[in-house]
Protein backbone atom coordinates (compact mmCIF):
# COMPACT_ATOMS: atom_id res chain seq x y z
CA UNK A 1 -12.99 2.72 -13.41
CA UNK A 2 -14.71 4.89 -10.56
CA UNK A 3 -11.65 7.22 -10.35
CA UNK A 4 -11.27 10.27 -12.08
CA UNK A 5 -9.39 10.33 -15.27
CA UNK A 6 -5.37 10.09 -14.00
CA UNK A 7 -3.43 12.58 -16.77
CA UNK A 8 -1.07 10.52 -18.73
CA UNK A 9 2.20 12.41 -18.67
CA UNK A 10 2.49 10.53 -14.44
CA UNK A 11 3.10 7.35 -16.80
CA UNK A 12 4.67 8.63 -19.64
CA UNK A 13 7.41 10.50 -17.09
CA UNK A 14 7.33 7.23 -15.25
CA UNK A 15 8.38 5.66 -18.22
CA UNK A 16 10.83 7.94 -19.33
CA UNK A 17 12.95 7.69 -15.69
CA UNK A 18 12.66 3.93 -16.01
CA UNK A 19 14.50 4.55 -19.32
CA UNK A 20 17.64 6.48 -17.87
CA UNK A 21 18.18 3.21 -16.04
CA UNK A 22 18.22 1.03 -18.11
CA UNK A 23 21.83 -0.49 -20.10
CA UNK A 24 22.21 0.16 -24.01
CA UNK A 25 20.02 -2.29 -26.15
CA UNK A 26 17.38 -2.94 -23.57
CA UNK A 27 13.66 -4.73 -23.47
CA UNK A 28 11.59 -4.53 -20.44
CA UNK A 29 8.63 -7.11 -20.58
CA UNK A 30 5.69 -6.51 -17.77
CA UNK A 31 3.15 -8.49 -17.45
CA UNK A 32 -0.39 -7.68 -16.07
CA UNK A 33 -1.66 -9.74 -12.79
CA UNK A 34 -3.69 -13.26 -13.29
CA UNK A 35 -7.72 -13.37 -12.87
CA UNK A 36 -7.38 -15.74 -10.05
CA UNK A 37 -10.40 -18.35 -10.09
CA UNK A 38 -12.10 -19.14 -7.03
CA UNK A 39 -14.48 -22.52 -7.41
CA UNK A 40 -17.01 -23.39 -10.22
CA UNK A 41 -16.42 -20.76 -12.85
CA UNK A 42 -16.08 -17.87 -10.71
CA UNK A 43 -13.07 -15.35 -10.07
CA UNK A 44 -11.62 -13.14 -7.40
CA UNK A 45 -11.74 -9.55 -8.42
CA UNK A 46 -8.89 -8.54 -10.83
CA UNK A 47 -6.11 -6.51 -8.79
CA UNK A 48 -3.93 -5.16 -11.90
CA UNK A 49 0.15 -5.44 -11.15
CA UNK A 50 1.20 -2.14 -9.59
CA UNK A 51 4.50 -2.06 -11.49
CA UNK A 52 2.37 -2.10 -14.68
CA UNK A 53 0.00 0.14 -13.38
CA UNK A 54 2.52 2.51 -12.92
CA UNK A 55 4.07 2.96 -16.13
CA UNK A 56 0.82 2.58 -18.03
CA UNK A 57 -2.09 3.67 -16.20
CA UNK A 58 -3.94 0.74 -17.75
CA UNK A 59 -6.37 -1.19 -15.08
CA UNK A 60 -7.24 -4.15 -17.42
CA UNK A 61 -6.11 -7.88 -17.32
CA UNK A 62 -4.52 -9.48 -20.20
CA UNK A 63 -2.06 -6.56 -20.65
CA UNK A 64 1.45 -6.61 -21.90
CA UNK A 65 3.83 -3.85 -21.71
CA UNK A 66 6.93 -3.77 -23.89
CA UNK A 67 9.85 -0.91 -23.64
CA UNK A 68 12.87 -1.01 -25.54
CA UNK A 69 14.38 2.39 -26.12
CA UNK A 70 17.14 2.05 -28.31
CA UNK A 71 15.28 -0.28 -31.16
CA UNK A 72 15.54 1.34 -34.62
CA UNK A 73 12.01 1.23 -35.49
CA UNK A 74 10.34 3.87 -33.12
CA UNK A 75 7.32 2.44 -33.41
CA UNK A 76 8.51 -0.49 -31.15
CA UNK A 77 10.20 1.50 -29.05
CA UNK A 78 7.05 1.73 -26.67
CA UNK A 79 4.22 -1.20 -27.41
CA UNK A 80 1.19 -1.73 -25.30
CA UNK A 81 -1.10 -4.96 -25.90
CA UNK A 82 -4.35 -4.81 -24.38
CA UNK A 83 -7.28 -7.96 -24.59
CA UNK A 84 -9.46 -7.03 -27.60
CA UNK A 85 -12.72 -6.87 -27.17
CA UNK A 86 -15.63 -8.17 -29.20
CA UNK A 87 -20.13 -8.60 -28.90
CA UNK A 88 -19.53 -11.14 -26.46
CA UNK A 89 -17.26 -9.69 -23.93
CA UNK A 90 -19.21 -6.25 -24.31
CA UNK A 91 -22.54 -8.16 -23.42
CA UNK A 92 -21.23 -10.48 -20.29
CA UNK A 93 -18.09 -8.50 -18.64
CA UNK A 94 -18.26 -4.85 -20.55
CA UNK A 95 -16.58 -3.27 -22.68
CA UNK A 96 -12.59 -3.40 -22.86
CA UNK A 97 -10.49 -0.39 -23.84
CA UNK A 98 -10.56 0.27 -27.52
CA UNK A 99 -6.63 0.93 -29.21
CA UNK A 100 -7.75 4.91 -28.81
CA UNK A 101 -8.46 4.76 -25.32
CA UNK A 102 -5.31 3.09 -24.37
CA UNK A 103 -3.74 5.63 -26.15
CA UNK A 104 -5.38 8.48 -24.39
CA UNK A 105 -4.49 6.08 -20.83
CA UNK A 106 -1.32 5.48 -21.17
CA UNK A 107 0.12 7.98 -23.46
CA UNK A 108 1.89 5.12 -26.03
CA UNK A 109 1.24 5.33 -29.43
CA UNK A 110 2.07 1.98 -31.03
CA UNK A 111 -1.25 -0.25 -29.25
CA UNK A 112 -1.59 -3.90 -29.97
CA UNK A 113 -4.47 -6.72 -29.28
CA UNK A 114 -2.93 -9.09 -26.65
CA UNK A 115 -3.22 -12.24 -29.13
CA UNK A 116 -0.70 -10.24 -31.63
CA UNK A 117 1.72 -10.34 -28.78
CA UNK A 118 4.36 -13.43 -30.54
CA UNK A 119 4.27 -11.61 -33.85
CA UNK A 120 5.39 -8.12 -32.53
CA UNK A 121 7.77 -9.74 -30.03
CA UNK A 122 9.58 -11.39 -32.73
CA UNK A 123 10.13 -8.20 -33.99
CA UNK A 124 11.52 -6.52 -31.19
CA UNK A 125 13.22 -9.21 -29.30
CA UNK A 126 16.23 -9.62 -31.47
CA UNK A 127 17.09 -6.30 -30.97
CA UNK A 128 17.98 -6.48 -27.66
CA UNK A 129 20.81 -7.50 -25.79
CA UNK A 130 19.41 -7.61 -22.37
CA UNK A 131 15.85 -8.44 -21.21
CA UNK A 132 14.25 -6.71 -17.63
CA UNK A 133 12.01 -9.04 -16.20
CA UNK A 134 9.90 -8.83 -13.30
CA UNK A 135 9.43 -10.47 -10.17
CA UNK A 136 8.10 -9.49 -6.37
CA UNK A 137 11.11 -9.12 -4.88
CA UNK A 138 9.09 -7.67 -1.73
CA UNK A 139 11.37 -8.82 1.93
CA UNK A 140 7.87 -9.67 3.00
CA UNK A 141 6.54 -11.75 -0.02
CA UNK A 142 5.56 -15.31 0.98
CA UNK A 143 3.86 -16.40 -1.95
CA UNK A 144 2.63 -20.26 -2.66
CA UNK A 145 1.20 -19.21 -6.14
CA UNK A 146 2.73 -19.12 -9.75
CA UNK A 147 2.15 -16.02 -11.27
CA UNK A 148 1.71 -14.61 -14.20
CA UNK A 149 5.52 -13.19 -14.34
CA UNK A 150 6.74 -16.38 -13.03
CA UNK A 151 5.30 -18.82 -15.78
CA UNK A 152 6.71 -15.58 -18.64
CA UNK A 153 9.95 -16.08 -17.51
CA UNK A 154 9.98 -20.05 -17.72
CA UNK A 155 8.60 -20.15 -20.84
CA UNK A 156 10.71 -16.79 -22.11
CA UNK A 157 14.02 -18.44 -20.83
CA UNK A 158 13.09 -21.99 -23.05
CA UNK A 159 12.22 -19.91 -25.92
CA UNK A 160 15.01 -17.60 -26.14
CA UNK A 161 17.98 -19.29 -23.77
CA UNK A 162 20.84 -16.88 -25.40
CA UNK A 163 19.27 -13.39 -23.98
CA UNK A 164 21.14 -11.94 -20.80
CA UNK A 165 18.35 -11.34 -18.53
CA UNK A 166 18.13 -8.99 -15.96
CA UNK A 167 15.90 -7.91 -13.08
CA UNK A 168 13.48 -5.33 -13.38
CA UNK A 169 12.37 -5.36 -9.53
CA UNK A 170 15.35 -3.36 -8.18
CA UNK A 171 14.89 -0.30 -10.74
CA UNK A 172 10.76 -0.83 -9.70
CA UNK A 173 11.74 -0.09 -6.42
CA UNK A 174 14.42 3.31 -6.47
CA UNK A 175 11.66 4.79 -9.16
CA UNK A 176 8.42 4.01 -7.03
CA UNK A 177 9.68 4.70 -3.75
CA UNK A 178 9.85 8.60 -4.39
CA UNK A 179 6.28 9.29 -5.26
CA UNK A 180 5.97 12.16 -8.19
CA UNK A 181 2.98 15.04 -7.16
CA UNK A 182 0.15 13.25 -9.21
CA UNK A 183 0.58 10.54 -7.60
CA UNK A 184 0.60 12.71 -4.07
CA UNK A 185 -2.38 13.73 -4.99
CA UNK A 186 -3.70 10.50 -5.25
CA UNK A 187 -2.53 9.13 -1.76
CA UNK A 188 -4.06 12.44 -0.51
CA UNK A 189 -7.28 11.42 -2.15
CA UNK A 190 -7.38 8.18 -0.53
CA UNK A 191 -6.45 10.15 2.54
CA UNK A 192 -9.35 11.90 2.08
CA UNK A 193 -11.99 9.37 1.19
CA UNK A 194 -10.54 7.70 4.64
CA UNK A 195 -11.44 10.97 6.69
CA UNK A 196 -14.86 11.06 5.20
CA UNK A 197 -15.01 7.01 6.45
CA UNK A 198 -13.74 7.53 10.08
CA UNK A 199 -15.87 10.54 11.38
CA UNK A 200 -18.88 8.69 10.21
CA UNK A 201 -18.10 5.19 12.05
CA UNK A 202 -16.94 8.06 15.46
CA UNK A 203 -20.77 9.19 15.36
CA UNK A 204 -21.99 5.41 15.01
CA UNK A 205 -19.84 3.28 17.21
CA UNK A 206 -21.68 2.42 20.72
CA UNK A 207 -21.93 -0.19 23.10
CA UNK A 208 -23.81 -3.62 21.49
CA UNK A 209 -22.13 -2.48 18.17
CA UNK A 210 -20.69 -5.71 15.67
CA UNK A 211 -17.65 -5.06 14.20
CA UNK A 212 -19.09 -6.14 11.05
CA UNK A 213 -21.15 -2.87 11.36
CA UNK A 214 -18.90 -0.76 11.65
CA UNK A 215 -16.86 -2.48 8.73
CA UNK A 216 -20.19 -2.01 6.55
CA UNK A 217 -19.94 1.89 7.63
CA UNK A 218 -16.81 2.29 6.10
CA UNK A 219 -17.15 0.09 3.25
CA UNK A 220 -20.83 2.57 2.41
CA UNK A 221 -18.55 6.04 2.96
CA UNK A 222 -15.77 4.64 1.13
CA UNK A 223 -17.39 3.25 -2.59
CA UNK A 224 -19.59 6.33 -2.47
CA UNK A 225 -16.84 8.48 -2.76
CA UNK A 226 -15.29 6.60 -5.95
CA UNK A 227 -13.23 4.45 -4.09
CA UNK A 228 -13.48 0.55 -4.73
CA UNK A 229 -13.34 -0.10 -0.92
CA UNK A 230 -10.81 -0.89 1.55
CA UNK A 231 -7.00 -0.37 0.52
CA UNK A 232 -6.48 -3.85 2.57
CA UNK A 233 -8.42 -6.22 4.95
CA UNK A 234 -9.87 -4.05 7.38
CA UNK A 235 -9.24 -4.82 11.13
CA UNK A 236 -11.88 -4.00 13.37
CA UNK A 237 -10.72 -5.39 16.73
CA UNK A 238 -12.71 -4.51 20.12
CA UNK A 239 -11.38 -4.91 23.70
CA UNK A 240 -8.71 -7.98 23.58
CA UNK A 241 -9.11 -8.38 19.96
CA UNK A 242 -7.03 -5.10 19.61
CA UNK A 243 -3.76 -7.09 21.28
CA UNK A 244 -4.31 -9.65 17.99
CA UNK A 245 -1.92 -8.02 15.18
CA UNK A 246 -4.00 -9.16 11.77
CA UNK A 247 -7.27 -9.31 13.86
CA UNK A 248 -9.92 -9.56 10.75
CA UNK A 249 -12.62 -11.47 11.98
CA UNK A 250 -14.24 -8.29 12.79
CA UNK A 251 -17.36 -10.31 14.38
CA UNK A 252 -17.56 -9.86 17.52
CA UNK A 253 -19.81 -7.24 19.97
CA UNK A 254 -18.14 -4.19 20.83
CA UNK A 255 -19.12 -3.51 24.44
CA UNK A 256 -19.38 -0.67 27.01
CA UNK A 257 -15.56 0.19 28.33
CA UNK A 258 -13.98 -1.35 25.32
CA UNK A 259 -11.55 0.32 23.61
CA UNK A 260 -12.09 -0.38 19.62
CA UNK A 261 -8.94 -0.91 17.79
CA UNK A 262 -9.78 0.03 13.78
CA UNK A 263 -6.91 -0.18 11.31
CA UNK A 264 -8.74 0.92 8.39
CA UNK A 265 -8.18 3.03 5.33
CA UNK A 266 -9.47 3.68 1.36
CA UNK A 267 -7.94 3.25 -1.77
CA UNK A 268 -8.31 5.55 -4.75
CA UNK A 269 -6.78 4.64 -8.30
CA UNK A 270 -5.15 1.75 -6.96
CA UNK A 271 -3.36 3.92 -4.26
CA UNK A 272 -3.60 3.26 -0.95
CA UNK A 273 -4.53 4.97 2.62
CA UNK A 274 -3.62 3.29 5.70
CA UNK A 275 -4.64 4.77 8.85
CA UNK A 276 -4.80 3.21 12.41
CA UNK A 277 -7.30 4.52 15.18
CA UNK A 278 -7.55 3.43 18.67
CA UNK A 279 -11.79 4.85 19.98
CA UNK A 280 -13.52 4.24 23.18
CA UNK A 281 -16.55 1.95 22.53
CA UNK A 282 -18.74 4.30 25.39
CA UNK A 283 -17.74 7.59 24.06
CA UNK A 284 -15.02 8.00 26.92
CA UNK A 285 -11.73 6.84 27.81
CA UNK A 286 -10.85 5.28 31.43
CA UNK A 287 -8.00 6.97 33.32
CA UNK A 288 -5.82 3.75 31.80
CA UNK A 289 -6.90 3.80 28.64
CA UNK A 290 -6.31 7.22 28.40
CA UNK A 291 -2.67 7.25 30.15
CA UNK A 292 -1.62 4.01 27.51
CA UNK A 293 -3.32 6.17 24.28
CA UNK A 294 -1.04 9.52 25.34
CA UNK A 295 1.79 7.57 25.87
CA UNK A 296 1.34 5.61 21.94
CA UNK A 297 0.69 9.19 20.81
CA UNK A 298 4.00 10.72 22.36
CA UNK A 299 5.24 7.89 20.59
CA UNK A 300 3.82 8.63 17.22
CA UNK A 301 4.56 12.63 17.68
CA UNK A 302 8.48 11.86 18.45
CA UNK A 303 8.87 9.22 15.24
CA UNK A 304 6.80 11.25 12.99
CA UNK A 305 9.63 14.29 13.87
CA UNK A 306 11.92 11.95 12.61
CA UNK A 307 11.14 10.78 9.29
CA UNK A 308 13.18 13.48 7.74
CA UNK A 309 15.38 13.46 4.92
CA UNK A 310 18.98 11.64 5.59
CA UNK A 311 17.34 9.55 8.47
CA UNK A 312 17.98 5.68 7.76
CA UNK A 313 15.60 2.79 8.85
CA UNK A 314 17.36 1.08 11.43
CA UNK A 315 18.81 4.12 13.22
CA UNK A 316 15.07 5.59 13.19
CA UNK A 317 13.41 2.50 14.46
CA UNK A 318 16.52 2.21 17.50
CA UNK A 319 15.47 5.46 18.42
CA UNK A 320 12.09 5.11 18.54
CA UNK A 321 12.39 1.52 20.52
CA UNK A 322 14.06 3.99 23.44
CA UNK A 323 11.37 6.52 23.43
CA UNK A 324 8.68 3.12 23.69
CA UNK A 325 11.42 1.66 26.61
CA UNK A 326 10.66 5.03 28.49
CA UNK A 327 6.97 5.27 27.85
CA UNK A 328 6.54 1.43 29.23
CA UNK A 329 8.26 2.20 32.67
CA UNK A 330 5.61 5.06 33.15
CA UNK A 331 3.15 2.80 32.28
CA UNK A 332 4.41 -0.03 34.42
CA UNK A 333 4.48 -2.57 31.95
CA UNK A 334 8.82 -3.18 32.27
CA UNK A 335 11.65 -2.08 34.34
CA UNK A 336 14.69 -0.63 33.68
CA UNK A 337 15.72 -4.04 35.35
CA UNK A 338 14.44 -5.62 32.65
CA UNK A 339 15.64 -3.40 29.96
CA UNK A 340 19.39 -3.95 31.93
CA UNK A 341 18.66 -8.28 31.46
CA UNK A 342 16.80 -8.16 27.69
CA UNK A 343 18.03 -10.29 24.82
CA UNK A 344 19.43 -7.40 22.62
CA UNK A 345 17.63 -9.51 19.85
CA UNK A 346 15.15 -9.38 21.61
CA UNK A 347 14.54 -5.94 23.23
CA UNK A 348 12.06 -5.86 26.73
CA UNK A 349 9.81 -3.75 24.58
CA UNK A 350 8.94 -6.00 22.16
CA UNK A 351 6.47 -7.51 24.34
CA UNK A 352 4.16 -4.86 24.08
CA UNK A 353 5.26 -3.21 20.66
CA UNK A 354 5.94 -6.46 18.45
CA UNK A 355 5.96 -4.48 15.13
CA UNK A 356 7.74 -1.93 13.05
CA UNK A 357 6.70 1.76 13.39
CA UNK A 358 6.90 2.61 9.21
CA UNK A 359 6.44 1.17 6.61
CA UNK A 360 6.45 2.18 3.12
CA UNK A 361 3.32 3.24 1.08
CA UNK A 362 2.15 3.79 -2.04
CA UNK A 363 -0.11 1.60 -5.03
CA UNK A 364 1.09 -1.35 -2.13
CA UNK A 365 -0.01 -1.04 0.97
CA UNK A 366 3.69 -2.28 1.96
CA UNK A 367 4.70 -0.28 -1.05
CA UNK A 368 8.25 -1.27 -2.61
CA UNK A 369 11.43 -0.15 -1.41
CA UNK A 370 14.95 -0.12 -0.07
CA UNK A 371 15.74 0.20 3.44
CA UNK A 372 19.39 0.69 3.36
CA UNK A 373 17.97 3.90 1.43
CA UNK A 374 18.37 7.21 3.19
CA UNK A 375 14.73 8.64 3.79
CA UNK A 376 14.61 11.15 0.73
CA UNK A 377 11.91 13.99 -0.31
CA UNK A 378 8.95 12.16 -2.23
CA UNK A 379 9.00 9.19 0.00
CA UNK A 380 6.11 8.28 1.73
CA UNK A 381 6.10 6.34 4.92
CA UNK A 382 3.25 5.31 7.67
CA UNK A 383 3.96 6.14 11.29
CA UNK A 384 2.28 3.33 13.48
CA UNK A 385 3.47 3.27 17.05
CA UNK A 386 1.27 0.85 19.56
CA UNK A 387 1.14 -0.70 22.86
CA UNK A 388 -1.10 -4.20 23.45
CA UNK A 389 -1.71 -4.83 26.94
CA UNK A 390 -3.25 -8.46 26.35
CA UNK A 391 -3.15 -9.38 30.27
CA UNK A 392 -5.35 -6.14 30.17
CA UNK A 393 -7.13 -6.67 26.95
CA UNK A 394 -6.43 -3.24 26.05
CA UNK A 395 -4.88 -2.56 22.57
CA UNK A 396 -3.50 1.10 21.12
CA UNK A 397 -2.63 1.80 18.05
CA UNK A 398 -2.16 5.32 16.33
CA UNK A 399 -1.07 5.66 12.56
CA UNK A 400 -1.55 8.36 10.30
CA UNK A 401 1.12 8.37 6.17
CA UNK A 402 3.51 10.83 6.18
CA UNK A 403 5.56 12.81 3.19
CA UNK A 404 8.97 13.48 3.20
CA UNK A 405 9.84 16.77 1.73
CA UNK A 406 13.20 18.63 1.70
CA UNK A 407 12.08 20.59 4.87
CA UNK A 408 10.45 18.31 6.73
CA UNK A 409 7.53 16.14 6.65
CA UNK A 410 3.78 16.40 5.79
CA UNK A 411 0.82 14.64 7.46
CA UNK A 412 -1.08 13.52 5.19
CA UNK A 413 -3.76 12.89 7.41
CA UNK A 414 -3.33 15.82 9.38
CA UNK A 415 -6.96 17.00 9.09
CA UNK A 416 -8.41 13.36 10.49
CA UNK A 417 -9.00 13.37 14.71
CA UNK A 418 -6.55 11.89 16.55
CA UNK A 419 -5.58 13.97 19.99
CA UNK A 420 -8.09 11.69 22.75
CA UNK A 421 -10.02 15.13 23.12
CA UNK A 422 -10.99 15.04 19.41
CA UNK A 423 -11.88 11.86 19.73
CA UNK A 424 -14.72 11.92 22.70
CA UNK A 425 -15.86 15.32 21.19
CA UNK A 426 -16.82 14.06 17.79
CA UNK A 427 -18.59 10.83 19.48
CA UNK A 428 -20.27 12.79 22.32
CA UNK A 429 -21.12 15.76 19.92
């Protein structure tokens, strides 16, 4: 891997809460992520499951992870199977991680080769009363593929039809949705690696600019600081691409009195940055663009304030929707007429803010969680206010990932430009 070393007690503690949670006579079962093939022989690059990930540090395919706490032999009380490796693997795809070095990963003792899985199974299996399995029980998941998980548990169900089975996915989510401080320091890291990307595109970006360019900017910046690129597809929108949500063509000329949209942000150890900037193609911001990127940012100032322990999701984003109503009279974009005739499904300014203003973060860029949850310390959310003007082809968006703590938040992207003056010093500097 690029990244430094991650010490093992983050997934040995992760383990250990994921214990207190579970019922008497237990076995969780987790499953690393399919290779998925592209055409001929070739592959997409391997993306390891972030619920494995988590409790074993281990960023290999083929990997099995088996917990069951109460068995009587300790030895299977913790099992890890990783791929074994042999002369032919080493010569055409590198070496794999040897028993030791899963050990010194992951912090289990008992290490298996994958292809011993059935045997040790067998062994464990019977032991249990109830079997955790997982699934991606993400709100926003819209999958069309089998997975790995999804094929275990067919075949796991036909093999052994008498086990209770239960889902791992909620427990996932109230244990990964407060982030422990390693794993702060990771985000922070990616947080970092993101800065290092976005001050060097603010001294490139000019008129007669591609997108692509600027994406091949960050992409340089980012692997050179140990990162394996972009913690999602980048979007690199200029002028009226920015009113385009999931803009990631990112091929078009960005030209002189453009504003440049760039929602764009590193990963580091499989945990993800997300950042959203809103730049002036020319160096300078029009009296309009400037009035619609203060208002987003008095947006963005009043929600970050309130993601604060004991806030809830839907009260915060209410609130937030009001401060947006207000900001879009002054802009003259809606009318309090219209706010007085809107579709309460369908608030007036949801024409020019479509989206959410958090989400939350962490090894997914959507990260897991609950949110009927009350925003607790450890949480990590992003705070992405933004106003598209398409009938002006003018696009803001401002977003920086924020930590809840117990008195109250931290910016953890506080040290990356953002106030418009910041902006058109480091392009003009």
């Amino acid at each position: 891997m690029r990244y430094f070393p991650i010490d093992k007690i983050l997934f040995i503690e992760n383990r250990r809460r994921l214990t207190e949670l579970l019922q008497p006579k237990s076995l969780v079962i987790l499953n690393s992520n399919d290779t998925m093939p592209t055409n001929a022989d070739g592959t997409m690059g391997f993306k390891q499951s972030s619920d494995l990930f988590y409790l074993t540090g281990v960023d290999q395919e083929e990997t099995v992870l088996l917990i069951s706490p109460d068995h009587p032999d300790p030895k299977f009380r913790e099992v890890l199977f990783v791929r074994e490796t042999n002369e032919l693997i080493a010569v055409w795809e590198g070496e794999k991680l040897t028993k030791e070095q899963a050990r010194e990963v992951s912090g289990i003792q008992s290490i298996y080769w994958t292809h011993q899985y059935e045997t040790v199974l067998q062994a464990i299996v019977f032991e249990a009363e109830k079997v955790y399995l997982n699934t991606n029980e993400h709100t926003r998941s819209d999958s069309q593929v089998q997975t790995r998980e999804a094929r275990f548990i067919a075949d796991f169900k036909e093999r052994y039809p008498l086990h209770t089975l239960s889902r791992l996915a909620p427990l996932m989510h109230q244990l990964r949705a407060i982030k422990q401080p390693l794993e702060i320091e990771l985000l922070q890291k990616a947080c970092d690696i993101t800065k290092l990307g976005f001050e060097r595109l603010l001294k490139f970006v000019k008129p007669g600019v591609h997108e692509f360019e600027i994406e091949a900017e960050l992409l340089h910046e980012f692997v050179r600081n140990r990162s394996k690129g972009f913690a999602y597809q980048p979007i690199i929108a200029s002028g009226a691409n920015a009113c385009v949500l999931h803009y990631i063509q990112n091929n078009q000329i960005c030209k002189d009195g453009d504003v440049l949209l760039l929602d764009v942000a590193a990963e580091y150890a499989n945990y993800g940055a997300d950042l959203t900037r809103s730049v002036p193609v020319n160096g300078r911001f029009t009296k309009r663009q400037r009035d619609v990127y203060d208002a987003v940012l008095r947006v963005f100032k009043a929600a970050k304030g309130m993601l604060v322990t004991g806030n809830i999701w839907d009260e915060y984003h209410q609130e937030i929707g009001k401060i947006m109503e207000s900001e879009l009279i002054g802009l003259g974009l809606i009318t309090k007429q219209d706010i007085e005739n809107q579709d309460p499904d369908l608030p007036a300014y949801k024409k020019y803010f479509p989206h959410g203003t958090s989400h939350f973060l962490g090894l997914d860029i959507h990260d897991v969680g609950n949110k009927y949850r009350r925003f607790e310390p450890g949480m990590v959310f992003t705070c992405e206010p933004g106003i598209y003007i398409r009938e002006e082809g003018l696009g803001i968006r401002l977003e920086n990932d924020i930590l809840i703590t117990e008195n109250g938040n931290v910016d953890l992207m506080a040290h990356i430009p953002l106030e418009a003056e910041e902006i058109e010093e480091w392009m003009n500097g």
